[in-house]
PDB file of N, CA and C in Angstrom:
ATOM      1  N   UNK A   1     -19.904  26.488  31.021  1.00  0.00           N
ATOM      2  CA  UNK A   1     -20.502  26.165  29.736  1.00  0.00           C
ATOM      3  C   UNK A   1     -19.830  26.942  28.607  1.00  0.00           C
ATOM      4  N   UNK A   2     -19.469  28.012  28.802  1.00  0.00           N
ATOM      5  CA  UNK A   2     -18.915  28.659  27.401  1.00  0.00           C
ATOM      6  C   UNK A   2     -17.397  28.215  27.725  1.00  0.00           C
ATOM      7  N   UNK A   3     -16.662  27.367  28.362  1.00  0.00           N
ATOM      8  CA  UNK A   3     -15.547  27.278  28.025  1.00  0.00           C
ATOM      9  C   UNK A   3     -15.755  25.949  27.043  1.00  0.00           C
ATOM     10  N   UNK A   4     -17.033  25.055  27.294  1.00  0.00           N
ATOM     11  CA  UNK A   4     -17.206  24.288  26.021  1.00  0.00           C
ATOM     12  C   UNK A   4     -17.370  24.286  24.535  1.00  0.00           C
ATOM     13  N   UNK A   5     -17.878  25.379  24.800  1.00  0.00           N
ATOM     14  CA  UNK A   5     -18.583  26.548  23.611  1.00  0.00           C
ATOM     15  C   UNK A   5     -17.405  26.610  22.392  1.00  0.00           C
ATOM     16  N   UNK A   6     -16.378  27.005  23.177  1.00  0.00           N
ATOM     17  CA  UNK A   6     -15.233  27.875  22.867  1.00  0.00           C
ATOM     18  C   UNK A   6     -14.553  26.420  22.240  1.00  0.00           C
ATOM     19  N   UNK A   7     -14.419  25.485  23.039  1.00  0.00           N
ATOM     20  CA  UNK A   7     -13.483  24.611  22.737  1.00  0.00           C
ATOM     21  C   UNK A   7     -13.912  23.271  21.970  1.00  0.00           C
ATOM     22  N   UNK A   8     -15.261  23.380  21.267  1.00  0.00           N
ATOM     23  CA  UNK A   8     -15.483  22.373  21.058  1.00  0.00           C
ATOM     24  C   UNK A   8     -15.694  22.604  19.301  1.00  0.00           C
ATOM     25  N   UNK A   9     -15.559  23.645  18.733  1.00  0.00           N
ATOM     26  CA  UNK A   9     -15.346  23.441  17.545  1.00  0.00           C
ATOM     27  C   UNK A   9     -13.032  23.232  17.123  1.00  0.00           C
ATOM     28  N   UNK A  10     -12.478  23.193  18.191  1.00  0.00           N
ATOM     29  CA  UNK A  10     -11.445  23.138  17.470  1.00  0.00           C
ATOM     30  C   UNK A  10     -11.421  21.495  18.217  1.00  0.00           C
ATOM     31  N   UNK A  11     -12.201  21.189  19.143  1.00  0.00           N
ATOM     32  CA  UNK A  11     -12.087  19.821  19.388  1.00  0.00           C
ATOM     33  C   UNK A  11     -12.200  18.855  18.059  1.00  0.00           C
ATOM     34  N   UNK A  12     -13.766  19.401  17.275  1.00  0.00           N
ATOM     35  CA  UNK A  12     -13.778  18.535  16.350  1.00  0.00           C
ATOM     36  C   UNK A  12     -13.225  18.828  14.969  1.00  0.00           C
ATOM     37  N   UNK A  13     -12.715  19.625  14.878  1.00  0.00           N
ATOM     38  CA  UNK A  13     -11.751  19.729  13.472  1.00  0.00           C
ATOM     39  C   UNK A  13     -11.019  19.062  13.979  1.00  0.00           C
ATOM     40  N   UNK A  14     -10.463  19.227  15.183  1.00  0.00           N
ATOM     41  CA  UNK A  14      -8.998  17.940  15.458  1.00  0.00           C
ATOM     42  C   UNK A  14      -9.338  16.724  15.118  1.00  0.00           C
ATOM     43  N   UNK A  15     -10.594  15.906  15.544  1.00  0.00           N
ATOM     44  CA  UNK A  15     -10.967  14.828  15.389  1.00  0.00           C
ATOM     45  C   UNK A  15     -11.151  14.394  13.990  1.00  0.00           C
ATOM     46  N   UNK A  16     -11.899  15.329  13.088  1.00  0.00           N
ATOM     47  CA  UNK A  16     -11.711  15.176  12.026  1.00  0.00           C
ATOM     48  C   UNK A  16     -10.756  15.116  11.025  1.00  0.00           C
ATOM     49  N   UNK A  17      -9.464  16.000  11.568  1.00  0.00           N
ATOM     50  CA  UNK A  17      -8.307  15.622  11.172  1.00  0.00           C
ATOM     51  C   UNK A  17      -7.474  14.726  11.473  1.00  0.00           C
ATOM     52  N   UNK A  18      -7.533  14.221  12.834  1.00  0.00           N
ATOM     53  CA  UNK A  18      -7.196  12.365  13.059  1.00  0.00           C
ATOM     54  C   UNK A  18      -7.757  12.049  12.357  1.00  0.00           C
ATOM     55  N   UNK A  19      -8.889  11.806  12.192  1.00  0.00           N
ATOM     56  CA  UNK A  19      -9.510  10.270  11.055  1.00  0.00           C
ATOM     57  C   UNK A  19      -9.285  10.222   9.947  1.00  0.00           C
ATOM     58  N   UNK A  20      -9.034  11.975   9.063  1.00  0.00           N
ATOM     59  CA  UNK A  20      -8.522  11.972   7.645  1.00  0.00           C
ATOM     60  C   UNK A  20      -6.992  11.409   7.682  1.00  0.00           C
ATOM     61  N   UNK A  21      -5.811  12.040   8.529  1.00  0.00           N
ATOM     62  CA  UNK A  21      -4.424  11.266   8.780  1.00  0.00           C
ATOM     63  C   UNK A  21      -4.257   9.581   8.908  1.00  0.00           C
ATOM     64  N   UNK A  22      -5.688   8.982   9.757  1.00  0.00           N
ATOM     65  CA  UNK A  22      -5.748   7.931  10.158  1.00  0.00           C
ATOM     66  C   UNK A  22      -5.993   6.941   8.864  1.00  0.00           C
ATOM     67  N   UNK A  23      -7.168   7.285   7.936  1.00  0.00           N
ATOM     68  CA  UNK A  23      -7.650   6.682   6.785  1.00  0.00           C
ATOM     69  C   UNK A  23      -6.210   6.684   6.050  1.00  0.00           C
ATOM     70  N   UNK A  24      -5.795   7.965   5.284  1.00  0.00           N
ATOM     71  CA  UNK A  24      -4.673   8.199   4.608  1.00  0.00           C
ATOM     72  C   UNK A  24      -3.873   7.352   4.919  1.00  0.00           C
ATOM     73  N   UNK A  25      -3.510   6.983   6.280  1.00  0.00           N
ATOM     74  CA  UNK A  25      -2.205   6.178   6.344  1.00  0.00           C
ATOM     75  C   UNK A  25      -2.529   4.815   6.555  1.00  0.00           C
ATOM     76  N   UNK A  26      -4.133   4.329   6.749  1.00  0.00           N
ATOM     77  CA  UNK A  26      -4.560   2.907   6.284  1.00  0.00           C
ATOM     78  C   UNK A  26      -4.264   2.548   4.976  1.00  0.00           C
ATOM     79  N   UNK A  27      -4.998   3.884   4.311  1.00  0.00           N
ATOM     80  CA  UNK A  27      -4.673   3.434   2.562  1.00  0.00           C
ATOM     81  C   UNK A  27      -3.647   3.376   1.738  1.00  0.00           C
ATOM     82  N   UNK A  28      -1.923   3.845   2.548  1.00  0.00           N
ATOM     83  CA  UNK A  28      -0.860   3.723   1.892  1.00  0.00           C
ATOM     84  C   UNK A  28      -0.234   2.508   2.488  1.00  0.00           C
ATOM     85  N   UNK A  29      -0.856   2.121   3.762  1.00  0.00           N
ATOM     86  CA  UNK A  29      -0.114   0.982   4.583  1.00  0.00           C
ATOM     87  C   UNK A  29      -0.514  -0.560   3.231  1.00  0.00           C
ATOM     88  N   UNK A  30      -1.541  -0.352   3.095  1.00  0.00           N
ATOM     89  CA  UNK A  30      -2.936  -1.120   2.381  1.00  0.00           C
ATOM     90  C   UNK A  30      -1.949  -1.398   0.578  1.00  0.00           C
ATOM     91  N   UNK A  31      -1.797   0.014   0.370  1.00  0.00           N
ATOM     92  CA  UNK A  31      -1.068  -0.028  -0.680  1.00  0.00           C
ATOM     93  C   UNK A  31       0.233  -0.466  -1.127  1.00  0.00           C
ATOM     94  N   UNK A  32       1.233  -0.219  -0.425  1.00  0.00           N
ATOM     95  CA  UNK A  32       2.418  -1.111   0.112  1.00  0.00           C
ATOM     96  C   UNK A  32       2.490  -2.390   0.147  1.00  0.00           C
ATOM     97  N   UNK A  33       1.606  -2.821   1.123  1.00  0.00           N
ATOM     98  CA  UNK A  33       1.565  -4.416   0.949  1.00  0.00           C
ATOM     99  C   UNK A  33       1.238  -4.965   0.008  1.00  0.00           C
ATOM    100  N   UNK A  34      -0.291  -4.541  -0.942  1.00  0.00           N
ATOM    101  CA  UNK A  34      -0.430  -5.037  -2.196  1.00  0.00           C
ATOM    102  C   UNK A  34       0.577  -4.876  -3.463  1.00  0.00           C
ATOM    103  N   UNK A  35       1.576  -3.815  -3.242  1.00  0.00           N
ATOM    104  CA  UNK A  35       3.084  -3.591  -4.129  1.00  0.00           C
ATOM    105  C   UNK A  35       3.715  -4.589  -4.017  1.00  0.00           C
ATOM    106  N   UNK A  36       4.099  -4.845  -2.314  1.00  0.00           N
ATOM    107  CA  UNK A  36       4.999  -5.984  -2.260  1.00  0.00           C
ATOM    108  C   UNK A  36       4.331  -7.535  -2.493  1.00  0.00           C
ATOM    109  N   UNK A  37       3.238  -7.716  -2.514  1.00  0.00           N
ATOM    110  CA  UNK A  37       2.627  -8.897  -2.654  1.00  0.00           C
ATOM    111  C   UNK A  37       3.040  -9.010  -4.670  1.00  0.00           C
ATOM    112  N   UNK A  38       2.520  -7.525  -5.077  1.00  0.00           N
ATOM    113  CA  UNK A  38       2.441  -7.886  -6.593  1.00  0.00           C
ATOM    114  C   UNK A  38       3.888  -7.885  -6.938  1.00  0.00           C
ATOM    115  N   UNK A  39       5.057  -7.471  -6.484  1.00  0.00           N
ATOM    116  CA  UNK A  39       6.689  -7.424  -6.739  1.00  0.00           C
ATOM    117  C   UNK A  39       6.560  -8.715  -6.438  1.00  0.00           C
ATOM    118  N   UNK A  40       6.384  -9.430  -5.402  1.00  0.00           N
ATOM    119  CA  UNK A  40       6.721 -10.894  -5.188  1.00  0.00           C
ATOM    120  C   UNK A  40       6.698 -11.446  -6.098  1.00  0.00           C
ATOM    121  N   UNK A  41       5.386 -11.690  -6.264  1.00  0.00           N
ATOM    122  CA  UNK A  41       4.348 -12.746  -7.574  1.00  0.00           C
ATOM    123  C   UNK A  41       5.014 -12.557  -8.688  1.00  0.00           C
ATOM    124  N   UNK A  42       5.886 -11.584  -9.249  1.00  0.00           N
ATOM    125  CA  UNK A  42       6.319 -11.039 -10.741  1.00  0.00           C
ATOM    126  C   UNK A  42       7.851 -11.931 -10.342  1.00  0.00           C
ATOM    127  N   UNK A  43       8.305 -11.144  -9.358  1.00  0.00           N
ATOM    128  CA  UNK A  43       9.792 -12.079  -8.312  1.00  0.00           C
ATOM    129  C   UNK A  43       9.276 -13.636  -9.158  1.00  0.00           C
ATOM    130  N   UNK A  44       8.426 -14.525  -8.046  1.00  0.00           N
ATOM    131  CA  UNK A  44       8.035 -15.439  -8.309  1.00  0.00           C
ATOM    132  C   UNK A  44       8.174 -15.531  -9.791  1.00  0.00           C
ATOM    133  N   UNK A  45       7.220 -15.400 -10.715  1.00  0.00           N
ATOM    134  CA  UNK A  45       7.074 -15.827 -12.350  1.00  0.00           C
ATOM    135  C   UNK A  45       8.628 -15.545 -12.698  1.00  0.00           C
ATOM    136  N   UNK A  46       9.091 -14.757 -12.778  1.00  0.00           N
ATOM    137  CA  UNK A  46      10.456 -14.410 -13.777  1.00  0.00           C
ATOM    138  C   UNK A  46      11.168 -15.683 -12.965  1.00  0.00           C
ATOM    139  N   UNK A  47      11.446 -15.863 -12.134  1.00  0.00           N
ATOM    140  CA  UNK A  47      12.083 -17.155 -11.895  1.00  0.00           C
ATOM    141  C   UNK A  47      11.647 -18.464 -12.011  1.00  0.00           C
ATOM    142  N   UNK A  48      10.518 -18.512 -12.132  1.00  0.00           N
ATOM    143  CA  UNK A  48       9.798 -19.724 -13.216  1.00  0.00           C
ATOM    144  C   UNK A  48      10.012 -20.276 -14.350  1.00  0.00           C
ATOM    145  N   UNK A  49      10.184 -18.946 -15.295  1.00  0.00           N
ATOM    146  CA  UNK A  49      10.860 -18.942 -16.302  1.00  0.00           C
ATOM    147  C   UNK A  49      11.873 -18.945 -16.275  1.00  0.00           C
ATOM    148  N   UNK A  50      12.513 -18.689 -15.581  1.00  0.00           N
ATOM    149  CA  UNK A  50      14.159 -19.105 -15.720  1.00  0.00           C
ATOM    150  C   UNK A  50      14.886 -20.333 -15.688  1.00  0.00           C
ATOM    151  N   UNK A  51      13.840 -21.025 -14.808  1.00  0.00           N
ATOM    152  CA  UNK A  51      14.428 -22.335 -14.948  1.00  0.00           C
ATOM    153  C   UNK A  51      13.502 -23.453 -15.513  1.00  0.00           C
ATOM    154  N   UNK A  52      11.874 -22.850 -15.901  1.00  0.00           N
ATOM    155  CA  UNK A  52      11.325 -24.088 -16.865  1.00  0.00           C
ATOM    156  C   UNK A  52      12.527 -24.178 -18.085  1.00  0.00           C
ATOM    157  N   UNK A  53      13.038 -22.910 -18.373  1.00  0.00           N
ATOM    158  CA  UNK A  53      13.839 -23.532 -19.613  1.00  0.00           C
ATOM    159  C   UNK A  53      15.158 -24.091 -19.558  1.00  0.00           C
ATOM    160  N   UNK A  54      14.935 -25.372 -19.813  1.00  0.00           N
ATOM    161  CA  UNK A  54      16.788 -26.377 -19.612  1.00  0.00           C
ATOM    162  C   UNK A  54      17.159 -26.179 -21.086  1.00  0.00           C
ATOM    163  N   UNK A  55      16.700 -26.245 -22.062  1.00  0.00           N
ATOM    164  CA  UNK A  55      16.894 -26.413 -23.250  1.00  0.00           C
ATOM    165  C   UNK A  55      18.427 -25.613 -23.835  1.00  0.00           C
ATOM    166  N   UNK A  56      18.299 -24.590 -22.893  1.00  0.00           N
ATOM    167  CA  UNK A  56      19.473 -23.664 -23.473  1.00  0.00           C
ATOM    168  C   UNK A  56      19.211 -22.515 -23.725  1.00  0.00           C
ATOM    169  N   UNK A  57      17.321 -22.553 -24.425  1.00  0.00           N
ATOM    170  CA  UNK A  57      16.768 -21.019 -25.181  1.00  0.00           C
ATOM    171  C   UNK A  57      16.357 -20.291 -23.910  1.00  0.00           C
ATOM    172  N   UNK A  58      16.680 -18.992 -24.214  1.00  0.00           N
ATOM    173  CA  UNK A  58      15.907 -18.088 -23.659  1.00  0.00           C
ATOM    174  C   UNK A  58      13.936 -17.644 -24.074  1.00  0.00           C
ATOM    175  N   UNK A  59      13.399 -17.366 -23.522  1.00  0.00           N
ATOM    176  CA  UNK A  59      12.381 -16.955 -24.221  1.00  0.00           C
ATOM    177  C   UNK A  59      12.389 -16.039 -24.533  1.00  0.00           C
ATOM    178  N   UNK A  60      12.006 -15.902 -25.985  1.00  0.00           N
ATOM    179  CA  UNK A  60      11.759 -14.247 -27.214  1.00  0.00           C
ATOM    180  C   UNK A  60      13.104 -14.539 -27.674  1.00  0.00           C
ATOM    181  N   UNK A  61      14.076 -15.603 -27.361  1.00  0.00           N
ATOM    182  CA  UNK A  61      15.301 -15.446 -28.507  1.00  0.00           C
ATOM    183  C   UNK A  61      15.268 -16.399 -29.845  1.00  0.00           C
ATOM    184  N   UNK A  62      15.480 -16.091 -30.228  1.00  0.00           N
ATOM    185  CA  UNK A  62      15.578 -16.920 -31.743  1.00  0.00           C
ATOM    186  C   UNK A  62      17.142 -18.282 -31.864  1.00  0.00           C
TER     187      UNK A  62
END
């Protein structure tokens, strides 16, 4: 029994420090993808505009 004693508060700081590492690296994985989703979509539009215009004009040029 006291070798549980002994070992069970660094058991659960460990555990608790998996789940903080674990969250952390959900929420940058999480974050990443919504970067590359929002780089796409911008990807996407600027080339929208590039070719709605045949006319010749650029847009914002005079």
């Amino acid at each position: 029994m006291e070798y549980i004693a002994v070992l069970l508060p660094s058991v659960v700081v460990g555990l608790l420090f998996w789940f903080a590492m674990k969250s952390i690296f959900n929420a940058d994985k999480s974050e990443r993808q919504a970067e590359a989703r929002a780089r796409a979509e911008a990807e996407e539009r600027a080339q929208g505009h590039d070719t709605e215009r045949t006319d010749g004009h650029f847009p914002g040029a005079n």
